[in-house]
C-alpha atoms as a PDB file:
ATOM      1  CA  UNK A   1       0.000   0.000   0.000  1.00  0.00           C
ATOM      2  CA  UNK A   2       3.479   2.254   0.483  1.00  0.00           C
ATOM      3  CA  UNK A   3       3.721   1.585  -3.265  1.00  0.00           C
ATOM      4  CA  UNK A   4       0.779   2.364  -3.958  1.00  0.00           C
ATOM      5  CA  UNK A   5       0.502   5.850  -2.388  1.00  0.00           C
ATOM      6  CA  UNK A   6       4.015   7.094  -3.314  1.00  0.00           C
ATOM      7  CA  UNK A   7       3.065   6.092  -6.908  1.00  0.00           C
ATOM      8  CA  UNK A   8       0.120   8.154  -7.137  1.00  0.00           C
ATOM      9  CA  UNK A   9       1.971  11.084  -5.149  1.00  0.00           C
ATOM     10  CA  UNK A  10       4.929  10.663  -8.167  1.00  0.00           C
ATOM     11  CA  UNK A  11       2.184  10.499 -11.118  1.00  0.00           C
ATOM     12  CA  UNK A  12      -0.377  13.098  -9.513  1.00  0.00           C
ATOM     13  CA  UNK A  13       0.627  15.704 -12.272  1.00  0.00           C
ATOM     14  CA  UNK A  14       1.140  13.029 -15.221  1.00  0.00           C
ATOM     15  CA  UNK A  15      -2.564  12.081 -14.864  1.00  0.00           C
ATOM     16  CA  UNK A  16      -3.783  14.805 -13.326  1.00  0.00           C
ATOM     17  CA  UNK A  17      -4.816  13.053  -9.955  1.00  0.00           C
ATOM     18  CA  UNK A  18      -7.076  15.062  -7.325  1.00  0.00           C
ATOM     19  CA  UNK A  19      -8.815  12.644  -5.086  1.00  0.00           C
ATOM     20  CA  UNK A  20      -7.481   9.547  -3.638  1.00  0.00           C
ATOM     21  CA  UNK A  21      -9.549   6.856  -1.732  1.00  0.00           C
ATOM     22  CA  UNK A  22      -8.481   4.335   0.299  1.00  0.00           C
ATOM     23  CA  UNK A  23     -10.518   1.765   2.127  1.00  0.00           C
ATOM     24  CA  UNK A  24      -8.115  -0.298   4.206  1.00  0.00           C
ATOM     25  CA  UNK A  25      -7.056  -0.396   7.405  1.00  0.00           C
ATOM     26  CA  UNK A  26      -4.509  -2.299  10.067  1.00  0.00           C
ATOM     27  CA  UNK A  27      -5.946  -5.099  12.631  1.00  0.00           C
ATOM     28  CA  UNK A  28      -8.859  -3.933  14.751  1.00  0.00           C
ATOM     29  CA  UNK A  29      -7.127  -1.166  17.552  1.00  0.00           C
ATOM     30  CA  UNK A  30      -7.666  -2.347  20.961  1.00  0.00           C
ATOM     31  CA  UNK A  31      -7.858   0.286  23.942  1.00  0.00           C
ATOM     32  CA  UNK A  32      -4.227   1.153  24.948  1.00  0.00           C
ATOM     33  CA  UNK A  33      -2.907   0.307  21.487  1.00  0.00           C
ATOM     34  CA  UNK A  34      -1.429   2.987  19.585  1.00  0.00           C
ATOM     35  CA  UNK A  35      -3.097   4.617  16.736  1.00  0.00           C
ATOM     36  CA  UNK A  36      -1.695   7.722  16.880  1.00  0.00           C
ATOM     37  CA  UNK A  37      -0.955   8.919  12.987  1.00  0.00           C
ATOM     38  CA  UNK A  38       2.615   7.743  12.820  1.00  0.00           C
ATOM     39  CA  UNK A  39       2.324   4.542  11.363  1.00  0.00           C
ATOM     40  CA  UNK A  40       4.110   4.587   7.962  1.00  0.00           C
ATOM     41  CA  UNK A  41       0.995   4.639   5.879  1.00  0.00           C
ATOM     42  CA  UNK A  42      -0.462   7.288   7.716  1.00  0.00           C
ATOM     43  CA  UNK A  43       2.056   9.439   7.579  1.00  0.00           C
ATOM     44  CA  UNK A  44       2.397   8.620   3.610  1.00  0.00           C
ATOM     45  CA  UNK A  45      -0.954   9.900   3.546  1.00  0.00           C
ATOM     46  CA  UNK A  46      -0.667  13.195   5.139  1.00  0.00           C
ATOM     47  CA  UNK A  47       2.752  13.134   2.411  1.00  0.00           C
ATOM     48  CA  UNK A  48      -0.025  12.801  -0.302  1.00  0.00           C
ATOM     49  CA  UNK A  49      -1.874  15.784   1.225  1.00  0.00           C
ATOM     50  CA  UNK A  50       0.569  18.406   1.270  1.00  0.00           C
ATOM     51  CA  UNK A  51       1.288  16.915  -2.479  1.00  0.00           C
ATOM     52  CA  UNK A  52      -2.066  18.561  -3.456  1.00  0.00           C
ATOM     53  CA  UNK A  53      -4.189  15.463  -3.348  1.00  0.00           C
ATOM     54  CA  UNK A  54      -7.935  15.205  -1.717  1.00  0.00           C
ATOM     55  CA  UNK A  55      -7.237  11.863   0.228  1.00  0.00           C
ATOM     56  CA  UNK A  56     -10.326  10.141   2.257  1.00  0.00           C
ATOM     57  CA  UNK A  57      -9.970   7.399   3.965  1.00  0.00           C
ATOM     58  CA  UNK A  58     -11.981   5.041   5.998  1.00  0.00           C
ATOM     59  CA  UNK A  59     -12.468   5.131   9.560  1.00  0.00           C
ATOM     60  CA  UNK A  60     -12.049   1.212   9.918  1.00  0.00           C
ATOM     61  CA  UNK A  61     -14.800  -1.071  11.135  1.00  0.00           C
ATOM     62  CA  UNK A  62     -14.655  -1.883  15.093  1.00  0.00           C
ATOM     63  CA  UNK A  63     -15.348  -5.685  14.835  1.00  0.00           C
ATOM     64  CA  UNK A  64     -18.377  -7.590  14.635  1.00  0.00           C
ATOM     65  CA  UNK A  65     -19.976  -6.648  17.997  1.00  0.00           C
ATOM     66  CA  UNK A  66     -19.150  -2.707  18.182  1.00  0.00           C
ATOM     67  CA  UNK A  67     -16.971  -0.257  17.829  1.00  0.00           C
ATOM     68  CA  UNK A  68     -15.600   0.791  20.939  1.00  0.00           C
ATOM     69  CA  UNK A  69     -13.918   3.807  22.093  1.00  0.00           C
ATOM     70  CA  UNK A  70     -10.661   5.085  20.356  1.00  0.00           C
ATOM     71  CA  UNK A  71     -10.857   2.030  17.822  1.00  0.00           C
ATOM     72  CA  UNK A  72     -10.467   3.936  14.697  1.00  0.00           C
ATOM     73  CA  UNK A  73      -7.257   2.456  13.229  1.00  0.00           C
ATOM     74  CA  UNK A  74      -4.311   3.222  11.077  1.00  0.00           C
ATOM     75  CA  UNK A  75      -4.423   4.775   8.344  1.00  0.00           C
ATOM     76  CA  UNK A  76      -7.730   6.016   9.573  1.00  0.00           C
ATOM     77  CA  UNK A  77      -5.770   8.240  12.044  1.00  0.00           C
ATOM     78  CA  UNK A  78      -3.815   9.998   9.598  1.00  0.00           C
ATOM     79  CA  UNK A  79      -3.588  13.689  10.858  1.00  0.00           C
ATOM     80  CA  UNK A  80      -4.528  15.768   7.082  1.00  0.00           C
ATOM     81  CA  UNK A  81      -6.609  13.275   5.289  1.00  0.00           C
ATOM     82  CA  UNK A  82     -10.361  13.327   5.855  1.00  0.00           C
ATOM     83  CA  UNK A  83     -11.807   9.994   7.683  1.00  0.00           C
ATOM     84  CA  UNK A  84     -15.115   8.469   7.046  1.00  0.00           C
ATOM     85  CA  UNK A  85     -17.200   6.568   8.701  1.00  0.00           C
ATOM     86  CA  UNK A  86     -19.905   5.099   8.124  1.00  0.00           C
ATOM     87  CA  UNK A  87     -24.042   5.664   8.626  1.00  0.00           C
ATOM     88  CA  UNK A  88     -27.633   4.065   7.358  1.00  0.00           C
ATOM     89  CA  UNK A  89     -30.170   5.459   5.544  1.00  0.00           C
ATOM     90  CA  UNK A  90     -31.502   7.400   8.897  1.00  0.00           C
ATOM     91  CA  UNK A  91     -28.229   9.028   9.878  1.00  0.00           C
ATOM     92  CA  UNK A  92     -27.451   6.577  12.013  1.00  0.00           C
ATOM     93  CA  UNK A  93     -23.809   5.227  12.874  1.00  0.00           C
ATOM     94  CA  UNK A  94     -23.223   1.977  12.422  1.00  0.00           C
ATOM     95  CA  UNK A  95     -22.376  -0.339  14.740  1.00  0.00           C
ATOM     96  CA  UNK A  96     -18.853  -1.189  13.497  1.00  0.00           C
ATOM     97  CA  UNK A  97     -18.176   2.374  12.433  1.00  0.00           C
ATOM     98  CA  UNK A  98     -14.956   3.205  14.355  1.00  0.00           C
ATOM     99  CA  UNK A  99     -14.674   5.951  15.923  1.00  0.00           C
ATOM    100  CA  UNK A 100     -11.999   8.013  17.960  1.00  0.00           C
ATOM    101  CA  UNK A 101     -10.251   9.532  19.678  1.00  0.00           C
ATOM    102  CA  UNK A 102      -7.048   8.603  18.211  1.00  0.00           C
ATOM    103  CA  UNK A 103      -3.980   7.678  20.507  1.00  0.00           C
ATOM    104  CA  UNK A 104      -2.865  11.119  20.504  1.00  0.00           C
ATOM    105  CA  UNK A 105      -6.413  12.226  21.389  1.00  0.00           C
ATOM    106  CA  UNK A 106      -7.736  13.742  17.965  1.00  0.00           C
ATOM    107  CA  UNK A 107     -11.170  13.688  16.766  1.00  0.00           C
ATOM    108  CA  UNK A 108     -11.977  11.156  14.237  1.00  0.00           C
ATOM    109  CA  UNK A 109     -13.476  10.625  11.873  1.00  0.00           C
ATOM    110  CA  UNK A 110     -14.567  13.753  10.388  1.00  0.00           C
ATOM    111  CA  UNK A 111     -17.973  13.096   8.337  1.00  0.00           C
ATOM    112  CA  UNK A 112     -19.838  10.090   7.856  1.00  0.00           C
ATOM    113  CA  UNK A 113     -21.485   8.616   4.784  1.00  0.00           C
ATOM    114  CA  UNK A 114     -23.870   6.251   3.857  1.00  0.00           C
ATOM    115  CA  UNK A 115     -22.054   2.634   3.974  1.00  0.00           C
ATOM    116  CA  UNK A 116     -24.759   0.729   5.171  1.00  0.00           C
ATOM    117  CA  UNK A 117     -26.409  -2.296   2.185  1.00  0.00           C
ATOM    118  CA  UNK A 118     -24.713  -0.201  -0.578  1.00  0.00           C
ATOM    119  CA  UNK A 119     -24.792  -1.939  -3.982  1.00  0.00           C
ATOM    120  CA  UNK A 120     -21.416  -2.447  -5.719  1.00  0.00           C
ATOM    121  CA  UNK A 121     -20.175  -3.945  -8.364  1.00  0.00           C
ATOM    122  CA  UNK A 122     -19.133  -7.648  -7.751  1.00  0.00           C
ATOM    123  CA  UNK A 123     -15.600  -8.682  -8.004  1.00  0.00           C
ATOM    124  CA  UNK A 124     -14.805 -11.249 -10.364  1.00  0.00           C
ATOM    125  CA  UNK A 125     -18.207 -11.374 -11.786  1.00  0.00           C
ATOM    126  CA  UNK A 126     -18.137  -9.984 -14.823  1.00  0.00           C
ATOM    127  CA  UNK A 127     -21.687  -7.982 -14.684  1.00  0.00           C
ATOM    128  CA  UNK A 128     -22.556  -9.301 -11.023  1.00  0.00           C
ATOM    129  CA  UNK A 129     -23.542  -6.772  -8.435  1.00  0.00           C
ATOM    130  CA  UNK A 130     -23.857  -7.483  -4.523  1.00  0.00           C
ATOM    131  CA  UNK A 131     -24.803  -5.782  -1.188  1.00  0.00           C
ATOM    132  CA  UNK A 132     -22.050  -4.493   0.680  1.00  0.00           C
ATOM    133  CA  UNK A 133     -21.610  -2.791   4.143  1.00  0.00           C
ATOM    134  CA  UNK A 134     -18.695  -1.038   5.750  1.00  0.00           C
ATOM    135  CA  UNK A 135     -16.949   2.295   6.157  1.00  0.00           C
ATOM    136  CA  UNK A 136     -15.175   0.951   2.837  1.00  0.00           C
ATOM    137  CA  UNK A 137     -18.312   1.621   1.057  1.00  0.00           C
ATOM    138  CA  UNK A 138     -18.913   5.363   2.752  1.00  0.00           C
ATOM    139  CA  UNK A 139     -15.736   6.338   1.935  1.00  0.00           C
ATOM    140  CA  UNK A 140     -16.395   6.905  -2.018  1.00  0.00           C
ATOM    141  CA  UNK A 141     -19.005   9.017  -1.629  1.00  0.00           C
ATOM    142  CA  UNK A 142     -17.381  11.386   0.290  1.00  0.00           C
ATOM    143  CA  UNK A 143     -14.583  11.042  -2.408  1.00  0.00           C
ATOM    144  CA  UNK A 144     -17.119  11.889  -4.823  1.00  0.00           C
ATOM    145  CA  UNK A 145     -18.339  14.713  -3.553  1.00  0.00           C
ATOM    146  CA  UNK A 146     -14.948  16.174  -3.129  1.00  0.00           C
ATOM    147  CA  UNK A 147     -14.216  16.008  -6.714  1.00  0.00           C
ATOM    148  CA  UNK A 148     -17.329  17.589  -7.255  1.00  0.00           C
ATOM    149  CA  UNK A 149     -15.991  20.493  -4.999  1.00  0.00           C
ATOM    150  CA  UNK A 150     -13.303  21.192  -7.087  1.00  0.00           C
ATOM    151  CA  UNK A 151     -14.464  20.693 -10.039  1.00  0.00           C
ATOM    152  CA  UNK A 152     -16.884  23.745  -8.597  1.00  0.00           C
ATOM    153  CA  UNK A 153     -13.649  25.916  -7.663  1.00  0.00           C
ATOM    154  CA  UNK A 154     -11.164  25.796 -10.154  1.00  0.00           C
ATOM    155  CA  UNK A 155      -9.069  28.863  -8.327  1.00  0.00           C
ATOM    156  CA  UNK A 156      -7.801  26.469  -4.951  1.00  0.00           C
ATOM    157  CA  UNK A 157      -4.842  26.226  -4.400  1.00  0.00           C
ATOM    158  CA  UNK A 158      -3.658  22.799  -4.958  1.00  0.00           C
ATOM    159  CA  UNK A 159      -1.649  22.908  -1.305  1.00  0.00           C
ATOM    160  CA  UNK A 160      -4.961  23.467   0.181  1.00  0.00           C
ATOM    161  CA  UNK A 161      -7.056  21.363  -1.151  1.00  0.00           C
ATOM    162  CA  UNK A 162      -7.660  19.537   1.672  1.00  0.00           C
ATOM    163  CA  UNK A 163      -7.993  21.652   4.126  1.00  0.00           C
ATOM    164  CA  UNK A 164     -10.244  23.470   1.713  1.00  0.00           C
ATOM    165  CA  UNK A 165     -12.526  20.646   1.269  1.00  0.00           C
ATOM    166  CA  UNK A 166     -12.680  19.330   4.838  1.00  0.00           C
ATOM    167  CA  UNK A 167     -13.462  22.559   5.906  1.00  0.00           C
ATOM    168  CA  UNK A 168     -16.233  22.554   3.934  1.00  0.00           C
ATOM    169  CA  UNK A 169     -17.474  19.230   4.402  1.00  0.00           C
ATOM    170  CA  UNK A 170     -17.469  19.868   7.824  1.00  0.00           C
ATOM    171  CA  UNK A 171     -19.176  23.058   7.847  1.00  0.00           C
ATOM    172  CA  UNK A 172     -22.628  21.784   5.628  1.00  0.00           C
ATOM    173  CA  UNK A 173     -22.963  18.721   7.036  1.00  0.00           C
ATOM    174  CA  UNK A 174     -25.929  17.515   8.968  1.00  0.00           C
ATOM    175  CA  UNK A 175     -24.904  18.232  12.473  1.00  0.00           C
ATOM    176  CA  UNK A 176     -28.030  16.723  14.050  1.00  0.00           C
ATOM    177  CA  UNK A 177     -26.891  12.955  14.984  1.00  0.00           C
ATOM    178  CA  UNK A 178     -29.452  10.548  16.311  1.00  0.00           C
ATOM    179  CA  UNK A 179     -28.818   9.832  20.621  1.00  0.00           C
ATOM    180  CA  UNK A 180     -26.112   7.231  19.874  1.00  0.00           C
ATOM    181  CA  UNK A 181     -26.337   4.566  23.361  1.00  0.00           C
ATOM    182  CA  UNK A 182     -22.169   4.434  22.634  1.00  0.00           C
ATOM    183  CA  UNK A 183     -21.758   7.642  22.676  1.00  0.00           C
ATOM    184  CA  UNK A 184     -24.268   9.553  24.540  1.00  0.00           C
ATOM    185  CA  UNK A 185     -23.921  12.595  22.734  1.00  0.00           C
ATOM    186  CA  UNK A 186     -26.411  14.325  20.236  1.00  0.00           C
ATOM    187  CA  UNK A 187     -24.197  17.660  19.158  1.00  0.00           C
ATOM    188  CA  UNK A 188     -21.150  17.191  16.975  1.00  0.00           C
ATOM    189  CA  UNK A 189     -18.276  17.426  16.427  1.00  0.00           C
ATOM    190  CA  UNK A 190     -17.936  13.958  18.370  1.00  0.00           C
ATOM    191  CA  UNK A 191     -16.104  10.984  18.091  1.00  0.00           C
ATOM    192  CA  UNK A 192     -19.224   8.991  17.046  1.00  0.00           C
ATOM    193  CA  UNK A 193     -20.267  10.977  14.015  1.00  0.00           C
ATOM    194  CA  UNK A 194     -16.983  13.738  13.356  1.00  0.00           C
ATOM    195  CA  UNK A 195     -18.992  16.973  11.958  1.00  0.00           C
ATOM    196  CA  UNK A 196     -21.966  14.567  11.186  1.00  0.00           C
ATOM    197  CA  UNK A 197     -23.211  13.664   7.514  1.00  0.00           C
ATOM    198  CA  UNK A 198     -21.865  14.946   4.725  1.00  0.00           C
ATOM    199  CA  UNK A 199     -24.525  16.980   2.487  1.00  0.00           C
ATOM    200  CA  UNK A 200     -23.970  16.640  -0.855  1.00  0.00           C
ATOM    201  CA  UNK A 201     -25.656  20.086  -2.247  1.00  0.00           C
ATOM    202  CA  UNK A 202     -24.780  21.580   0.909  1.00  0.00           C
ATOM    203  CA  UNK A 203     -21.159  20.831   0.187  1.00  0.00           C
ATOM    204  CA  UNK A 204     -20.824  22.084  -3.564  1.00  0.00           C
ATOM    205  CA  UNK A 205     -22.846  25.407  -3.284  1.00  0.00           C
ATOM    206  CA  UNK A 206     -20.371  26.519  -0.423  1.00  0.00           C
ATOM    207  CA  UNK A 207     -17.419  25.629  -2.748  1.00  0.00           C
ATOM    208  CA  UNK A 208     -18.465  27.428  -5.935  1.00  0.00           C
ATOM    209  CA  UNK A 209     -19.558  30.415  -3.605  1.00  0.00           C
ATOM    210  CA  UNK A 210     -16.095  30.357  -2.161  1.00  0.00           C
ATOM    211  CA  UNK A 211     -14.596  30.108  -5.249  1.00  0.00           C
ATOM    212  CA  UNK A 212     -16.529  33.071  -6.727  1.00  0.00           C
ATOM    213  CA  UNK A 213     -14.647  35.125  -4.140  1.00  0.00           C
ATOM    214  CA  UNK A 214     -10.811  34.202  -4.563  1.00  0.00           C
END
């Protein structure tokens, strides 16, 4: 995944790369462990940021029972890139979203997403589709809607981008979260729900206004 991340840092210009998404993540934190943002792949990632590229990356799913406090993992805990975790169709969290606070005691994650029984296409299939949940399948739509931000602002600097876009992500999203019995908590930010949901519409009208103003 090193590889992987250094290679689209090296190429971002060559194929004109704005957005990265990941959806990976080390084994399952347990309280005490350290997921602090200096693993090596976190770090890349925060590398990729101040290369100009919009990185999101999953929060990590707690295990099959729930996510408990301070279990979002590496590279979830990366310092610059945007974290996502995952909610149903109601706004709810769900129940292996992981949330924070990292090691170092940071908020994560910063929105959420739906990523609950989101179609996908099926690996290997050919034409196959399945049902899919996880803070793997948030994560793209928050990439997508990022794109759409920029493609909205064409003036950002490309060493703010995001910054720029979390910002704004976190500014328009729906900041009224459902009592969560984990959390106990119904205002954001919090490290259930980050900023809350991200708001698509929300999201993009606040970037082209910006944008008309640079």
């Amino acid at each position: 995944m090193l590889r992987a991340v250094n290679w689209t840092i090296a190429n971002k210009d060559r194929f004109s790369i704005d957005v990265m998404s990941l959806s990976l993540g080390g084994p399952v934190t347990i309280p005490g462990a350290t997921n602090d943002g200096q693993s090596s792949i976190s770090r890349a990632l925060d590398s990729a940021v101040e290369n100009g590229i919009v990185t999101l990356v999953a929060s990590g799913n707690g295990n099959i029972a729930f996510a408990h406090p301070g279990s979002v993992n590496y590279p979830g805990d990366s310092e610059r890139s945007i974290t996502v975790g995952s909610v149903n169709d109601d706004h709810n969290r769900e129940f292996y979203s992981s949330r924070g606070p990292t090691g170092d005691g940071r908020l994560k994650p910063d929105v959420m997403a739906p990523g609950g029984a989101i179609m996908s296409a099926q690996a290997g299939s050919g034409n196959g589709y399945v049902s899919y949940s996880g803070t793997s399948m948030a994560t793209p739509h928050v990439a997508g809607v990022a794109a759409l931000m920029l493609q909205s602002n064409p003036h950002i600097s490309p060493t703010q981008t995001t910054d720029f876009v979390k910002q704004i992500l976190r500014e328009t999203s729906d900041h009224r979260v459902p009592l969560d019995i984990d959390c106990g908590e119904l205002y954001t930010p919090n490290n259930c729900y980050g900023w809350g949901t991200v708001e698509l519409i929300g999201a993009v009208s606040r970037s082209q206004d910006l944008g008309s103003s640079m």
